[in-house]
PDB file of N, CA and C in Angstrom:
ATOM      1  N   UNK A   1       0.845  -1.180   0.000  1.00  0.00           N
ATOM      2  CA  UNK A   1       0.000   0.000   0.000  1.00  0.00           C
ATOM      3  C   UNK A   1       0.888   1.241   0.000  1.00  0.00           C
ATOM      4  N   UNK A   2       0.749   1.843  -1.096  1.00  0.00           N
ATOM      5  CA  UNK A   2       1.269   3.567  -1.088  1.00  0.00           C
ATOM      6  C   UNK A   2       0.545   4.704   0.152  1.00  0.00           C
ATOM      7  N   UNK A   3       1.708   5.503   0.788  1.00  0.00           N
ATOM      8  CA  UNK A   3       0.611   6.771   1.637  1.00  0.00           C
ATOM      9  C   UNK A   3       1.060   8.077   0.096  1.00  0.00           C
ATOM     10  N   UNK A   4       0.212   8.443  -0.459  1.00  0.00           N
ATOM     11  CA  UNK A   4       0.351   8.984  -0.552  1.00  0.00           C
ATOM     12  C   UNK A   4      -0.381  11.055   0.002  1.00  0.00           C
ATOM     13  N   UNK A   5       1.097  11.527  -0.106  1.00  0.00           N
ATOM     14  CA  UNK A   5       0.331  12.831   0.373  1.00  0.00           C
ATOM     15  C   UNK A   5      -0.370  13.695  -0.302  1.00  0.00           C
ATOM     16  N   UNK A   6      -1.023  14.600   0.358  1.00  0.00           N
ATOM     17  CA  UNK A   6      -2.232  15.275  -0.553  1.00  0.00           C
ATOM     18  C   UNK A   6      -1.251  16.434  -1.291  1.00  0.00           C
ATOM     19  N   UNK A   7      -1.638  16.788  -2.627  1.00  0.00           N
ATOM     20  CA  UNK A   7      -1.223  18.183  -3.263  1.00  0.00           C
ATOM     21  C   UNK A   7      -2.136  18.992  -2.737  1.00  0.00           C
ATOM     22  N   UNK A   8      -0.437  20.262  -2.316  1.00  0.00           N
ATOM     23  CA  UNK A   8      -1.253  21.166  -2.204  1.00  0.00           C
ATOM     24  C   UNK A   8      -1.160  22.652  -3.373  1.00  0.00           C
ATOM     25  N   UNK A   9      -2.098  22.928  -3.055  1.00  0.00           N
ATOM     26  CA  UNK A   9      -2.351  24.098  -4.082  1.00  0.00           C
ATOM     27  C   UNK A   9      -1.482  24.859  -4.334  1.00  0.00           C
ATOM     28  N   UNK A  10      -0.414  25.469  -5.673  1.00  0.00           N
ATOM     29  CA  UNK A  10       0.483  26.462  -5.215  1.00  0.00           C
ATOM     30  C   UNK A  10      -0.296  27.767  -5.304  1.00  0.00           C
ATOM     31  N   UNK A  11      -0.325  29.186  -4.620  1.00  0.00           N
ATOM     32  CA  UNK A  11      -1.001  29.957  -4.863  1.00  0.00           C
ATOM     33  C   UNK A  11       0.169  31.070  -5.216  1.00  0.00           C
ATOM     34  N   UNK A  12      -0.103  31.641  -6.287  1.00  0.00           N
ATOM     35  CA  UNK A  12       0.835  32.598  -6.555  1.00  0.00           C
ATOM     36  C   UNK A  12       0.277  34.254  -5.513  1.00  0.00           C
ATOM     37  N   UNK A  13       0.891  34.569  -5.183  1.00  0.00           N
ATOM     38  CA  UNK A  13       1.010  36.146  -4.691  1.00  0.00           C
ATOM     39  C   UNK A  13      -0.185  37.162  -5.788  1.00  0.00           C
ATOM     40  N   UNK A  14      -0.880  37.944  -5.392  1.00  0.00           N
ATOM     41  CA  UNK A  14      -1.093  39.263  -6.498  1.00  0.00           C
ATOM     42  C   UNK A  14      -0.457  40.447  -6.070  1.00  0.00           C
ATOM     43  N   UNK A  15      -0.855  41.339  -7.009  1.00  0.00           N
ATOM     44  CA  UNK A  15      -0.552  42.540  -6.426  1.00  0.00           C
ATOM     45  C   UNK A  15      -1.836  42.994  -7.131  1.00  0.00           C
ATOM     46  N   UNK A  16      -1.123  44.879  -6.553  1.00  0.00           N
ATOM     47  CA  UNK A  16      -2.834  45.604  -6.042  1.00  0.00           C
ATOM     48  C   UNK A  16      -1.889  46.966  -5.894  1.00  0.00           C
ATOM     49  N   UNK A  17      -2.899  47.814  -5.864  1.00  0.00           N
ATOM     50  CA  UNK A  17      -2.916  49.318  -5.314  1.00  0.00           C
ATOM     51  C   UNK A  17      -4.082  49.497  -4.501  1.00  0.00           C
ATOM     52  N   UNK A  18      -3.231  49.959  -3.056  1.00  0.00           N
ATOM     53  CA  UNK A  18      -4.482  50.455  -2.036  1.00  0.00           C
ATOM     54  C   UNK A  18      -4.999  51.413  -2.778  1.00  0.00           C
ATOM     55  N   UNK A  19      -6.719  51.294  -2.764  1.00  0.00           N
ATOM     56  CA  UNK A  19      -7.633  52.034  -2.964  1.00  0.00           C
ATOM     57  C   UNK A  19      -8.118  52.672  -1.957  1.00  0.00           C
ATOM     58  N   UNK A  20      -7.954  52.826  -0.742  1.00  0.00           N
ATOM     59  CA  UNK A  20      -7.953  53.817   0.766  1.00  0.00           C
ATOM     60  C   UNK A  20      -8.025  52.834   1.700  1.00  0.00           C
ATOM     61  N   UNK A  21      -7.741  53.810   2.761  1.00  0.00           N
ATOM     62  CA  UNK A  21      -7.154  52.392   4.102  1.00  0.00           C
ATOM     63  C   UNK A  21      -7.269  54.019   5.340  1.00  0.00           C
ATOM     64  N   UNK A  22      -8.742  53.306   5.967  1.00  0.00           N
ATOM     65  CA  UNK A  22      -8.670  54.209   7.477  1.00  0.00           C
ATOM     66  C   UNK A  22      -7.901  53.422   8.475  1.00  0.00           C
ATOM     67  N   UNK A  23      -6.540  54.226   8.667  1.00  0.00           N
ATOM     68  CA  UNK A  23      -5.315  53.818   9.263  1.00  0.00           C
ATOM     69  C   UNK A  23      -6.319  54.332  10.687  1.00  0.00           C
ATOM     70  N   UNK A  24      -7.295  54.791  11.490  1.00  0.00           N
ATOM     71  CA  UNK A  24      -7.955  55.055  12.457  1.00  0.00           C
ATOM     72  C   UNK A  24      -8.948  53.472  12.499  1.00  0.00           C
ATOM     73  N   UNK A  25      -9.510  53.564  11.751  1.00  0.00           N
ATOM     74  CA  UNK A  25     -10.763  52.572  11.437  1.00  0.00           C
ATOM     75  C   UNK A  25      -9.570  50.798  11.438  1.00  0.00           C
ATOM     76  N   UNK A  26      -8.516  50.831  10.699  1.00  0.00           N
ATOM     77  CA  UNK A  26      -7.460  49.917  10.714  1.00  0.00           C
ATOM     78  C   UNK A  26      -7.725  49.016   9.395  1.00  0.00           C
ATOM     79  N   UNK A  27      -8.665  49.408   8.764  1.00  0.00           N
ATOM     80  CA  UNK A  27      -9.271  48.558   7.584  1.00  0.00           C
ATOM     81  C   UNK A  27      -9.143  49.399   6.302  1.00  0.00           C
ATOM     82  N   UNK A  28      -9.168  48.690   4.912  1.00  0.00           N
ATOM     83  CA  UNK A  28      -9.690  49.767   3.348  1.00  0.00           C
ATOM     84  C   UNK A  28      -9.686  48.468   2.208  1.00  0.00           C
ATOM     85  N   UNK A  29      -9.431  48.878   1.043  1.00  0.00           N
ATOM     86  CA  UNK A  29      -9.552  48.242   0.667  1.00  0.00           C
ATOM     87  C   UNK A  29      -8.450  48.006  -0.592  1.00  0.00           C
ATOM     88  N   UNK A  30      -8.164  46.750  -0.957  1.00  0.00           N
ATOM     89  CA  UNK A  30      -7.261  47.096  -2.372  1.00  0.00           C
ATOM     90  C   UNK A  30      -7.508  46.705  -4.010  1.00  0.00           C
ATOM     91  N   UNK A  31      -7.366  47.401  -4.154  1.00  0.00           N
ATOM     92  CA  UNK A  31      -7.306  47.377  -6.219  1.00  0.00           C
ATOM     93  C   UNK A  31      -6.717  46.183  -6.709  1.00  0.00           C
ATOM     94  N   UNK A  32      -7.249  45.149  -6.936  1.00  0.00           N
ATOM     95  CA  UNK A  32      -6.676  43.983  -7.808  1.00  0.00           C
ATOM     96  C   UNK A  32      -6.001  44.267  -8.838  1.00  0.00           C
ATOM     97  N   UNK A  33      -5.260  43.846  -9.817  1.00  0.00           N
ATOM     98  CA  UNK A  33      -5.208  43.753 -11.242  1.00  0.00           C
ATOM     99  C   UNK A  33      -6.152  43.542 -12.001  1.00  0.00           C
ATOM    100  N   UNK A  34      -7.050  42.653 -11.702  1.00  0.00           N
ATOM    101  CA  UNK A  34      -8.133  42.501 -12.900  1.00  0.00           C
ATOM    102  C   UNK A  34      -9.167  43.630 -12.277  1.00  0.00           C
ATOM    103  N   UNK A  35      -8.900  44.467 -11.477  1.00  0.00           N
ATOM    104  CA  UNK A  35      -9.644  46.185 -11.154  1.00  0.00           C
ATOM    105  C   UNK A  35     -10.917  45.925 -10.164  1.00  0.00           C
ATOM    106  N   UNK A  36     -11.147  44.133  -9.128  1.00  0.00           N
ATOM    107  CA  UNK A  36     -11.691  44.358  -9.045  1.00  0.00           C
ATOM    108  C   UNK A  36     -11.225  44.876  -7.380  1.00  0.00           C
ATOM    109  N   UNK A  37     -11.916  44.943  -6.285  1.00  0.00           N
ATOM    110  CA  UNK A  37     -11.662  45.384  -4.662  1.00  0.00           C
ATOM    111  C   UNK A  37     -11.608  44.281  -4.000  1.00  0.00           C
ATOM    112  N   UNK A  38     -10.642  44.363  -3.518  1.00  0.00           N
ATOM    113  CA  UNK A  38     -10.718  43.185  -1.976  1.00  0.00           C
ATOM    114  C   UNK A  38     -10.381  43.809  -0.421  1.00  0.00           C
ATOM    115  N   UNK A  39     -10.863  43.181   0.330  1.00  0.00           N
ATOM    116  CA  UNK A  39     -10.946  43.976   1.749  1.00  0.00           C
ATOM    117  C   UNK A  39      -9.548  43.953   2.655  1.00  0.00           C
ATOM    118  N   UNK A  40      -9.360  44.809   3.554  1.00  0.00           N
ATOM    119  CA  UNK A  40      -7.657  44.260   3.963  1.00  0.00           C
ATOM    120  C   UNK A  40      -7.825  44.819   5.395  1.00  0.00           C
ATOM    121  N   UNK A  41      -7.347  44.008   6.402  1.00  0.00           N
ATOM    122  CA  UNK A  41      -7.648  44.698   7.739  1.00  0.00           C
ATOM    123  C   UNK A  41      -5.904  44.750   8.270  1.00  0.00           C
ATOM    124  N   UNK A  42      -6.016  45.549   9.176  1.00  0.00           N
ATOM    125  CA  UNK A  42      -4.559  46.229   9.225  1.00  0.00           C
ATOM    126  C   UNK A  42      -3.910  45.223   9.793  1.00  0.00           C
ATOM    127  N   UNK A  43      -4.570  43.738  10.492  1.00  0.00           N
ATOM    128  CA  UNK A  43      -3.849  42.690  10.899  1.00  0.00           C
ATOM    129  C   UNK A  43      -2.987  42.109   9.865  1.00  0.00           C
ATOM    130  N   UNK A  44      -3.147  41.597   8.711  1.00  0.00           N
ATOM    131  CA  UNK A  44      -3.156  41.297   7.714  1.00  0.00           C
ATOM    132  C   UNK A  44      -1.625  41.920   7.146  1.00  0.00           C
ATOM    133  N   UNK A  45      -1.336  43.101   7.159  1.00  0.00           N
ATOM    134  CA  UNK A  45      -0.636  44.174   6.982  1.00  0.00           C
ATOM    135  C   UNK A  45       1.431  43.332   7.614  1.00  0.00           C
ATOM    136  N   UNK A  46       2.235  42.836   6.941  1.00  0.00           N
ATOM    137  CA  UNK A  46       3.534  42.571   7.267  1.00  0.00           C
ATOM    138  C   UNK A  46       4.754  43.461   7.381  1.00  0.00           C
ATOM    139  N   UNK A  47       5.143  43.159   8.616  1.00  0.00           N
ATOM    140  CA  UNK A  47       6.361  43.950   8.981  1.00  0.00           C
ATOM    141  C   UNK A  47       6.372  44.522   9.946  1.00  0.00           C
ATOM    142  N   UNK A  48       7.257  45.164  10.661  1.00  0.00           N
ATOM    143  CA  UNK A  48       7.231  45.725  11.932  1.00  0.00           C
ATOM    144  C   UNK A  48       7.112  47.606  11.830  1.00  0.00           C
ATOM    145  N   UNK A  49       6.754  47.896  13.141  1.00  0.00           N
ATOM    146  CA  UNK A  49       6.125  49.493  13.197  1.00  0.00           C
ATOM    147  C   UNK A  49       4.354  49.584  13.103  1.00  0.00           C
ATOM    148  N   UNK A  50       3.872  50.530  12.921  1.00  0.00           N
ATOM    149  CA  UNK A  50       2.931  50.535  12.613  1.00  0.00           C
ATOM    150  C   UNK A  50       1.665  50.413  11.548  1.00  0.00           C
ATOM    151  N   UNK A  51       1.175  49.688  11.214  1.00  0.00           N
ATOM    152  CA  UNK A  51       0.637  48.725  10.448  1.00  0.00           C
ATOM    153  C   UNK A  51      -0.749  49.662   9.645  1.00  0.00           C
ATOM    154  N   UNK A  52       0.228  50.160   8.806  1.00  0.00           N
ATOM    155  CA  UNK A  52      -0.908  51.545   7.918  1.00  0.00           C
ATOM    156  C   UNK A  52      -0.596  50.959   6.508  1.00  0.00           C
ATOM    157  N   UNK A  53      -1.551  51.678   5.421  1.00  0.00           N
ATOM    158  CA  UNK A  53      -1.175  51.513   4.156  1.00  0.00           C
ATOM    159  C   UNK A  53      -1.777  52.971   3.594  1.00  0.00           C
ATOM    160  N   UNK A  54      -0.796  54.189   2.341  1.00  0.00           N
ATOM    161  CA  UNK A  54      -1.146  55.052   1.831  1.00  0.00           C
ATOM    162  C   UNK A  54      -1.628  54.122   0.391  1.00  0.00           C
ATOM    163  N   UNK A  55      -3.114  55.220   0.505  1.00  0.00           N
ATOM    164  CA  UNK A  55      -4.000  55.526  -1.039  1.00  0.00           C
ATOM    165  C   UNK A  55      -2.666  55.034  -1.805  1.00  0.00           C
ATOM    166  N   UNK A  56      -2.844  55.108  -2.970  1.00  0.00           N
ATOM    167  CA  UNK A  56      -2.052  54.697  -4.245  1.00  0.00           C
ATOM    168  C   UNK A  56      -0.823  53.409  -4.371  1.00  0.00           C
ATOM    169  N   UNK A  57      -0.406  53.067  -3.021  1.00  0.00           N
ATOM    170  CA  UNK A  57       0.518  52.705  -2.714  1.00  0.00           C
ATOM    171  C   UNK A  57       0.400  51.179  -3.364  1.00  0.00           C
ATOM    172  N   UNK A  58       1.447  50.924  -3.604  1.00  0.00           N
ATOM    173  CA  UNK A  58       1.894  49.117  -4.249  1.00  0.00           C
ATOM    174  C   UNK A  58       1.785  48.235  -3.452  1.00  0.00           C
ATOM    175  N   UNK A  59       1.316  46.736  -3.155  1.00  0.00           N
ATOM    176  CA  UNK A  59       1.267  45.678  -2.324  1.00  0.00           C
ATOM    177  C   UNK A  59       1.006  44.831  -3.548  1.00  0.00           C
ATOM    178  N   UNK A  60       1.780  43.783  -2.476  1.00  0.00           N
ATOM    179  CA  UNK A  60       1.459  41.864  -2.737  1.00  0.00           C
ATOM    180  C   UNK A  60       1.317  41.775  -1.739  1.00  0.00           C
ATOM    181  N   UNK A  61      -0.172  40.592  -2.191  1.00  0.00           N
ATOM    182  CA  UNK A  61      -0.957  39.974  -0.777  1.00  0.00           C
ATOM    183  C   UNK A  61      -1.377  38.560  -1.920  1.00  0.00           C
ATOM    184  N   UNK A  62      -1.596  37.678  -0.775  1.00  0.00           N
ATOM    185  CA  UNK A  62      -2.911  36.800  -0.961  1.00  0.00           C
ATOM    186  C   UNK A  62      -4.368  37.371  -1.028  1.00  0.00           C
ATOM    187  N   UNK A  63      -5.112  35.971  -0.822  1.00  0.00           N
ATOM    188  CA  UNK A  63      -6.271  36.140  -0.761  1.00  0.00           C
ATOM    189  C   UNK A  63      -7.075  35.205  -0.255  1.00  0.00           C
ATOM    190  N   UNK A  64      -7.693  35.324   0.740  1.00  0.00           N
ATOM    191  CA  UNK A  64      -8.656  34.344   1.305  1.00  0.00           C
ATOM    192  C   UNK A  64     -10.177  34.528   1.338  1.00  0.00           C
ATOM    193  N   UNK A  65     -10.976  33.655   1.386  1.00  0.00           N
ATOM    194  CA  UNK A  65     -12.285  33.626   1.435  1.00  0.00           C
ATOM    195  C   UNK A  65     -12.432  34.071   2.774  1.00  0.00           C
ATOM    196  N   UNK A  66     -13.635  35.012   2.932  1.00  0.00           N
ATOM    197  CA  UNK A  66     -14.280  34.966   4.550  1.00  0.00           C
ATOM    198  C   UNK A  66     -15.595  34.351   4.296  1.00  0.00           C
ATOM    199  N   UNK A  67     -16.143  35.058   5.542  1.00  0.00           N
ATOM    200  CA  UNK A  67     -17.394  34.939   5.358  1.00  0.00           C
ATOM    201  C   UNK A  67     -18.246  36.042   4.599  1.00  0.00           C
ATOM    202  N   UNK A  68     -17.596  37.142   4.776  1.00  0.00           N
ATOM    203  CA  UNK A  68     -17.328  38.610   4.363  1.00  0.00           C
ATOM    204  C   UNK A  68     -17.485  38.776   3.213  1.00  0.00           C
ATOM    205  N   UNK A  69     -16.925  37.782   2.507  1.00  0.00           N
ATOM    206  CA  UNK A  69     -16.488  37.509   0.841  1.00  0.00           C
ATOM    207  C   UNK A  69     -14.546  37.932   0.988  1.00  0.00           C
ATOM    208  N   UNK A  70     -13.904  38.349  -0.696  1.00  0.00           N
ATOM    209  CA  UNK A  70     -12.385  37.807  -0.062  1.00  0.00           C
ATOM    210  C   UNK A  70     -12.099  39.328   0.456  1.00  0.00           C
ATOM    211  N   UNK A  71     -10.775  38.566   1.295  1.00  0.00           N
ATOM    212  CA  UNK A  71      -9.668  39.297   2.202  1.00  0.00           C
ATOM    213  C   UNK A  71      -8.507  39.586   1.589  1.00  0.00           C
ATOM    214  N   UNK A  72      -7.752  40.451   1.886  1.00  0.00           N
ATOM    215  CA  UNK A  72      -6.202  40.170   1.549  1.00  0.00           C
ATOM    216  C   UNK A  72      -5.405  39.842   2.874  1.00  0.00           C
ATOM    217  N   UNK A  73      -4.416  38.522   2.565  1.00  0.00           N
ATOM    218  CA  UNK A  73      -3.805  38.756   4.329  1.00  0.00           C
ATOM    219  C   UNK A  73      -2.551  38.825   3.558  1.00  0.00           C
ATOM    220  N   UNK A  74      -1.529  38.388   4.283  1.00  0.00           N
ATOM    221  CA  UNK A  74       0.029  38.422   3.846  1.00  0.00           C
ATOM    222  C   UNK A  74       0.194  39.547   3.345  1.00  0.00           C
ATOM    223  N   UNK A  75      -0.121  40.466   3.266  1.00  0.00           N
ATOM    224  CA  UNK A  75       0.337  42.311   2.744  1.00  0.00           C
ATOM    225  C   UNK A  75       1.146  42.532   2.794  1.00  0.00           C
ATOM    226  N   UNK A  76       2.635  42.689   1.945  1.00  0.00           N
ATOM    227  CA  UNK A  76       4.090  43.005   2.138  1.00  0.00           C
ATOM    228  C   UNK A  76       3.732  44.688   1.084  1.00  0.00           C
ATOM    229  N   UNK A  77       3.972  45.423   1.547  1.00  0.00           N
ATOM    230  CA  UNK A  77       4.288  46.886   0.553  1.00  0.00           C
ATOM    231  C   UNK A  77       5.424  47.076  -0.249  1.00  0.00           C
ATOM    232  N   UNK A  78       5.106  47.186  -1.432  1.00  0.00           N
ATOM    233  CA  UNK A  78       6.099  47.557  -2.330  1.00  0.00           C
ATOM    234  C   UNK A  78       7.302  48.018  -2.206  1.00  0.00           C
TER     235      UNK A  78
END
């Protein structure tokens, strides 16, 4: 008998331009490539200091399902 292990999915990275982000509120949202919005909460947000993102600004993130509909987590800034 073989074990074999399960494949897992590779997921490539996107990128995006924040479309606004209430650094108060800690949430906004970002600009896909294919133009459409996904939601991003400042947890989500990588690296140390304080965990903001400016309007226009460049990111790669994932993307996960909520319940919400999708998220971005893993957020590294350009």
């Amino acid at each position: 008998m073989h074990n074999f292990l399960p494949i897992k999915e590779e997921v490539l990275m996107e990128h995006g331009t924040v479309k606004w982000f209430n650094a108060e509120k800690g949430y906004g949202f970002i600009t896909r490539e294919d133009g459409s919005d996904v939601f991003v909460h400042f947890s989500a947000i990588q690296g140390d200091g304080y965990k903001t993102l400016e309007e226009g600004q460049g990111v790669t993130f994932d993307v996960e399902q909520s319940d919400r509909g999708p998220q971005a987590v893993n957020v590294v800034k350009d």
